[in-house]
N, C-alpha and C. Protein backbone atom coordinates (compact mmCIF):
# COMPACT_ATOMS: atom_id res chain seq x y z
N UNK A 1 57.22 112.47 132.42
CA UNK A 1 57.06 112.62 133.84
C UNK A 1 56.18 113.82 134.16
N UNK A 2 56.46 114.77 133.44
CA UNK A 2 55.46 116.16 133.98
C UNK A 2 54.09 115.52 133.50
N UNK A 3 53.84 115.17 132.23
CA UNK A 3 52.58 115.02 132.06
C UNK A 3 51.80 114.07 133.09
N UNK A 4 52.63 112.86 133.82
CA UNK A 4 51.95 111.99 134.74
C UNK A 4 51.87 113.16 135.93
N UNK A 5 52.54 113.84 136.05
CA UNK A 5 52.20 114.72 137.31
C UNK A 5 51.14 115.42 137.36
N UNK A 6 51.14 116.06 135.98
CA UNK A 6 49.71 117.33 136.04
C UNK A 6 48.88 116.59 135.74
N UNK A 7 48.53 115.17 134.92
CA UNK A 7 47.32 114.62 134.90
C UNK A 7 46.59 113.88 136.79
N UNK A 8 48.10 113.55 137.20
CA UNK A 8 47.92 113.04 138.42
C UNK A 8 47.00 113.98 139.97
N UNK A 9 47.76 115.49 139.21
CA UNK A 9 47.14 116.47 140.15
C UNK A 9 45.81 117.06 139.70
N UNK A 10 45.67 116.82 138.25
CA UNK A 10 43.69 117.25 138.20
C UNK A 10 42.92 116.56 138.59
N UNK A 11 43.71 114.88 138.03
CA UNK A 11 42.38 113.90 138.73
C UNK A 11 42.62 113.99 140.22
N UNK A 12 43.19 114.22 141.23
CA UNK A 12 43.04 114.38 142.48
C UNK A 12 42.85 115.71 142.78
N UNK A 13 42.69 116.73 141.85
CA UNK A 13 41.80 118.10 142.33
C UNK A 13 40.13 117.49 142.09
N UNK A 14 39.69 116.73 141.02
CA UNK A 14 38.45 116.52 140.96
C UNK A 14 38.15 115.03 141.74
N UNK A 15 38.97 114.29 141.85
CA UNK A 15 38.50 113.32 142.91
C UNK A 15 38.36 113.73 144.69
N UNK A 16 39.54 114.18 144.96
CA UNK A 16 39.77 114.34 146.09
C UNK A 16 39.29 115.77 145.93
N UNK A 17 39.44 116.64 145.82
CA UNK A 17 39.30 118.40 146.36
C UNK A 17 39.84 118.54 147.20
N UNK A 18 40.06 120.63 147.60
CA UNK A 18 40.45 121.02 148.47
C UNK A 18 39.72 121.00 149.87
N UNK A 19 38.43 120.50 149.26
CA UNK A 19 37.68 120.18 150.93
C UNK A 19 37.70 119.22 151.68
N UNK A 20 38.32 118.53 150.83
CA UNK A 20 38.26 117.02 151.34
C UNK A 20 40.08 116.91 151.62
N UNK A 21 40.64 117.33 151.73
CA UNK A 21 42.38 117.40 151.45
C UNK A 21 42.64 116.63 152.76
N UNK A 22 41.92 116.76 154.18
CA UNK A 22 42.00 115.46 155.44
C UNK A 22 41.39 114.05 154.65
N UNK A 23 40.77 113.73 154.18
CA UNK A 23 40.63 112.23 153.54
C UNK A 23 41.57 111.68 153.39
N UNK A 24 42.82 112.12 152.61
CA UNK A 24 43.92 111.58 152.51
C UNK A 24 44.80 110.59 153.52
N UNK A 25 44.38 111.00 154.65
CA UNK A 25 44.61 110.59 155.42
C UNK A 25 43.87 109.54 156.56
N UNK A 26 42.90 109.66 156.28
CA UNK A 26 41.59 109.42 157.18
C UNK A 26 40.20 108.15 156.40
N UNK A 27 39.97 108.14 155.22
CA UNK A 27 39.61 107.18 154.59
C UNK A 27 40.73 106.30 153.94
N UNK A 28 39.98 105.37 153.27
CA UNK A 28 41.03 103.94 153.12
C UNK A 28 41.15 104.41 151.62
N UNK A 29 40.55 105.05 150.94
CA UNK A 29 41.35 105.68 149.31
C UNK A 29 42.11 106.56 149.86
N UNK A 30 42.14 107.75 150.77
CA UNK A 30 43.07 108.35 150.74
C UNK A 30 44.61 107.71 150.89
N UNK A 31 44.31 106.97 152.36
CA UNK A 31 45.77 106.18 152.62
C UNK A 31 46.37 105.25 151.23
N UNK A 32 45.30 104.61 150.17
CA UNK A 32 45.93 103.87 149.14
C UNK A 32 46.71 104.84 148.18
N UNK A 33 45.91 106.15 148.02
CA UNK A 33 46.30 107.14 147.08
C UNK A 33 47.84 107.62 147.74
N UNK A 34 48.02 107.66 149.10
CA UNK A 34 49.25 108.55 149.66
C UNK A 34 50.14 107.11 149.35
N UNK A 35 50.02 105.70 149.90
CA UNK A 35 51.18 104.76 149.43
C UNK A 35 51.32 104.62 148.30
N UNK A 36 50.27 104.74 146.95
CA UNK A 36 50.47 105.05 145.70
C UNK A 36 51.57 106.23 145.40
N UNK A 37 51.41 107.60 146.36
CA UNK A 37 52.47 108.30 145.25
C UNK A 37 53.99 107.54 146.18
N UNK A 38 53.72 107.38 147.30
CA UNK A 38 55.43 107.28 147.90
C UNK A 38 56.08 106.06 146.96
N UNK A 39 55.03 105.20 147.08
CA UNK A 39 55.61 103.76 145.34
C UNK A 39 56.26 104.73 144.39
N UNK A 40 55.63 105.68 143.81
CA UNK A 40 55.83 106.01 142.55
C UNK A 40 57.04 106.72 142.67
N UNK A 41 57.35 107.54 143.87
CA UNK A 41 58.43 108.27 143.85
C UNK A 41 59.41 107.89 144.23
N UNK A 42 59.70 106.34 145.04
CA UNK A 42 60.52 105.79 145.40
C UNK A 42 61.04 105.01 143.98
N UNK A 43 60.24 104.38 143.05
CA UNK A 43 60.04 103.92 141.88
C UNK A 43 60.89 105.06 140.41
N UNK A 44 60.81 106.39 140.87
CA UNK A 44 61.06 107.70 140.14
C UNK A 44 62.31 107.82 140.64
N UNK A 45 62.63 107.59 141.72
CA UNK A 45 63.94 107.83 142.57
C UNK A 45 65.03 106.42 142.07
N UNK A 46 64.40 105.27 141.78
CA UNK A 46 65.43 103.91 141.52
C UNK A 46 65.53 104.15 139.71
N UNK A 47 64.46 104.63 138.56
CA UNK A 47 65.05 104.84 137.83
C UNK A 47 65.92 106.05 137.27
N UNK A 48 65.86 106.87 138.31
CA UNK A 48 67.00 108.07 137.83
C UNK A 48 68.56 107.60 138.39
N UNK A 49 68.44 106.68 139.50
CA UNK A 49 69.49 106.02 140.03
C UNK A 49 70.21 105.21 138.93
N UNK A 50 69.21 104.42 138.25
CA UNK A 50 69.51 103.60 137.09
C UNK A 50 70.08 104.48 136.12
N UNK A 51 69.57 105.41 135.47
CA UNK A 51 69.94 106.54 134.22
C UNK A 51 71.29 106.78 134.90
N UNK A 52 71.60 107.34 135.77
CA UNK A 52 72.65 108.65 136.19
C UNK A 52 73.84 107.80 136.70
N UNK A 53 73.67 106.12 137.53
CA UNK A 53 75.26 106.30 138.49
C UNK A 53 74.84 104.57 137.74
N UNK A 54 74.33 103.73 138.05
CA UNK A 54 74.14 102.33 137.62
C UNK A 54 74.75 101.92 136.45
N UNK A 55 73.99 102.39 135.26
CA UNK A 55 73.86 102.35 133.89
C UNK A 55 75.62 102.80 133.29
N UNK A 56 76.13 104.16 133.92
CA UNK A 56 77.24 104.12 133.27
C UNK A 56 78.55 103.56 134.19
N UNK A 57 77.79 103.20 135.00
CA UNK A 57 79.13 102.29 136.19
C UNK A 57 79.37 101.44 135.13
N UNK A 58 78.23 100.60 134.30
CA UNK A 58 77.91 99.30 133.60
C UNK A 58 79.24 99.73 132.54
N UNK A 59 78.88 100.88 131.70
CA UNK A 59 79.68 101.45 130.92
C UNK A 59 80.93 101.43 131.45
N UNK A 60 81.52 101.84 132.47
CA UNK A 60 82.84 101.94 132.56
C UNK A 60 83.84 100.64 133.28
N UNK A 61 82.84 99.79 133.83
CA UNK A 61 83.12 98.32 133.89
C UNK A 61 83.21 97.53 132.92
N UNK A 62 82.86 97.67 131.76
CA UNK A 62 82.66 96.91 130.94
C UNK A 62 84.36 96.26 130.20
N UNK A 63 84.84 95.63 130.11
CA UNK A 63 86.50 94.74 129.89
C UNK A 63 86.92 94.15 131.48
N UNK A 64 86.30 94.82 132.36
CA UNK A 64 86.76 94.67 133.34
C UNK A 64 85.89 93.70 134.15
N UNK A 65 86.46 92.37 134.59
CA UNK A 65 85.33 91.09 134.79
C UNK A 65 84.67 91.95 136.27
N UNK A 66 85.11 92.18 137.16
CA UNK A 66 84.94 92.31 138.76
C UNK A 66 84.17 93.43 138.56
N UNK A 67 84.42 94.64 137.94
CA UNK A 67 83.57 95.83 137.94
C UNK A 67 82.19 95.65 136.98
N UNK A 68 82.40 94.70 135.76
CA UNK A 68 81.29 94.78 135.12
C UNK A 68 80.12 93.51 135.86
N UNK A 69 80.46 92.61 136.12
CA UNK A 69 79.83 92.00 137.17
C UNK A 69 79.30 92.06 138.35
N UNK A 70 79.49 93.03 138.86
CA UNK A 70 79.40 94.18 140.63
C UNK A 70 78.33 94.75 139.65
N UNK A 71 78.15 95.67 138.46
CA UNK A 71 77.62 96.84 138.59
C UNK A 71 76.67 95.72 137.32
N UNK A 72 76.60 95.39 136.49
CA UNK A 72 75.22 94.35 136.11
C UNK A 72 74.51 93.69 136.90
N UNK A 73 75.22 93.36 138.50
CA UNK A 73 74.03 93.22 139.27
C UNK A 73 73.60 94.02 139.61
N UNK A 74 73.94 94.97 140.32
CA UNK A 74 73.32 96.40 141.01
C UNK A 74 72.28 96.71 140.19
N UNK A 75 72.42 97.10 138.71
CA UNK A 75 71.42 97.57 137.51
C UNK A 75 70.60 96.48 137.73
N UNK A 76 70.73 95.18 137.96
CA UNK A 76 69.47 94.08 137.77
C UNK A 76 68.66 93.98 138.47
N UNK A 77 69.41 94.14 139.98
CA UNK A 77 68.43 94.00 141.44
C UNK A 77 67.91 95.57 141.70
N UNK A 78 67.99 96.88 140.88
CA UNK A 78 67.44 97.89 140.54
C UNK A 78 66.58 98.22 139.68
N UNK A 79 66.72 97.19 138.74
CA UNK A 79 65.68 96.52 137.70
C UNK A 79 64.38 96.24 138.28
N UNK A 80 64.65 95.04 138.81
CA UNK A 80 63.62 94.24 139.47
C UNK A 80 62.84 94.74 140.36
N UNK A 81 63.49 95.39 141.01
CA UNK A 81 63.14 96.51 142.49
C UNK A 81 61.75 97.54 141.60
N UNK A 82 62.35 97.92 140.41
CA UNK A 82 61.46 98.87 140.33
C UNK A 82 60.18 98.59 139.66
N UNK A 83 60.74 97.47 138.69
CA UNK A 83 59.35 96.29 137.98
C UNK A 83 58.45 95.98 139.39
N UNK A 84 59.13 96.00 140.44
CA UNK A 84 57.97 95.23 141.41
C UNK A 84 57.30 96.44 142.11
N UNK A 85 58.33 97.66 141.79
CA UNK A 85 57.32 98.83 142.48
C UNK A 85 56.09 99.20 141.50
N UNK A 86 56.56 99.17 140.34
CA UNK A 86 55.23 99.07 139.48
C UNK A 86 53.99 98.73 139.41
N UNK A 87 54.70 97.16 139.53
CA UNK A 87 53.04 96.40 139.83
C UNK A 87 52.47 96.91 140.89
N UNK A 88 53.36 96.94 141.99
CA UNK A 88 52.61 97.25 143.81
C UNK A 88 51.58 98.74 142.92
N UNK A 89 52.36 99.84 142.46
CA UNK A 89 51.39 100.92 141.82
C UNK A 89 50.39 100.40 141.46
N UNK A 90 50.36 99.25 140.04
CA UNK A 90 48.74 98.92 139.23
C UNK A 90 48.19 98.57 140.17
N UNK A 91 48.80 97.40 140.98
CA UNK A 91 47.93 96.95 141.70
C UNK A 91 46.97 97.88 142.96
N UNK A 92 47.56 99.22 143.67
CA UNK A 92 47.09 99.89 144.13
C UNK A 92 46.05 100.47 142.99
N UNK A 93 46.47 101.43 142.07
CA UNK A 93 45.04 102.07 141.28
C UNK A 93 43.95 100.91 141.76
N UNK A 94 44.01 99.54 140.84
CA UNK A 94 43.13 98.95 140.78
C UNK A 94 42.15 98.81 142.05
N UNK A 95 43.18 98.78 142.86
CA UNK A 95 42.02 98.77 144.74
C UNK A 95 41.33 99.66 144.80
N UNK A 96 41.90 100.72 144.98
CA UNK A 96 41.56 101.67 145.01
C UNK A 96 40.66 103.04 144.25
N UNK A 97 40.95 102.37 143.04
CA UNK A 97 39.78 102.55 141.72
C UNK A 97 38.36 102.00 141.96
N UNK A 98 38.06 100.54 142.89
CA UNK A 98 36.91 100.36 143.51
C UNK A 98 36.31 101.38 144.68
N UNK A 99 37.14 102.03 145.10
CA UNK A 99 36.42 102.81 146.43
C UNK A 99 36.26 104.19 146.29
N UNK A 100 35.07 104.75 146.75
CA UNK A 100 34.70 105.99 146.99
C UNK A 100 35.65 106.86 147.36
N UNK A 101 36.08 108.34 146.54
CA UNK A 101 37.42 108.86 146.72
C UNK A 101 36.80 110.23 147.65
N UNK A 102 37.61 110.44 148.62
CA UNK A 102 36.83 111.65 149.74
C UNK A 102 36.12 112.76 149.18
N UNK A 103 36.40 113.44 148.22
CA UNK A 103 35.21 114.02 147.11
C UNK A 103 34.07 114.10 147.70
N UNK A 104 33.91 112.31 146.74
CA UNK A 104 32.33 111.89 147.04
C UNK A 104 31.59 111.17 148.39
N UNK A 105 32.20 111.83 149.68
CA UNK A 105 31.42 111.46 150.36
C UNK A 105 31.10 112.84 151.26
């Protein structure tokens, strides 16, 4: 996770810059780049949910039909949730990997 962060913040010190830091907001890479990180952190936020309260609910349901069945779905539809925040991510880079980043204009 740190390393996606600090690689995440050089390439947007050399794409974006501090001169350009209103683009973000104001061109159509910036706005893809800002719903790109809220994906990622909402995405960062469902698998620590998964690690920390999901995963060992699973664990402590487990003999138990009603609790282990309640909490293997929760983990699944938290699963899925976050597989699909993923793609929504690739699929943003990729858009957004076509367009001029405020930098360069």
């Amino acid at each position: 996770m740190a390393v996606l962060l600090a690689t995440g913040a050089i390439n947007g010190w050399f794409l974006v810059g501090l001169d350009h830091l209103n683009g973000l907001w104001t061109t159509a890479y910036g706005r893809l780049l800002s719903l790109k990180l809220v994906l990622f952190v909402v995405m960062f936020g469902l698998a620590a949910a998964n690690r920390f309260q999901l995963t060992p609910a699973l664990g402590r349901g487990l003999g138990a039909q009603d609790s282990e069945g309640a909490a293997l779905a929760h983990l699944r539809r938290s699963v899925i949730l976050e597989t699909a925040l993923g793609f929504g991510v690739l699929a943003l880079v990729a858009w957004f990997g076509t367009l001029a980043p405020p930098g360069a204009m």
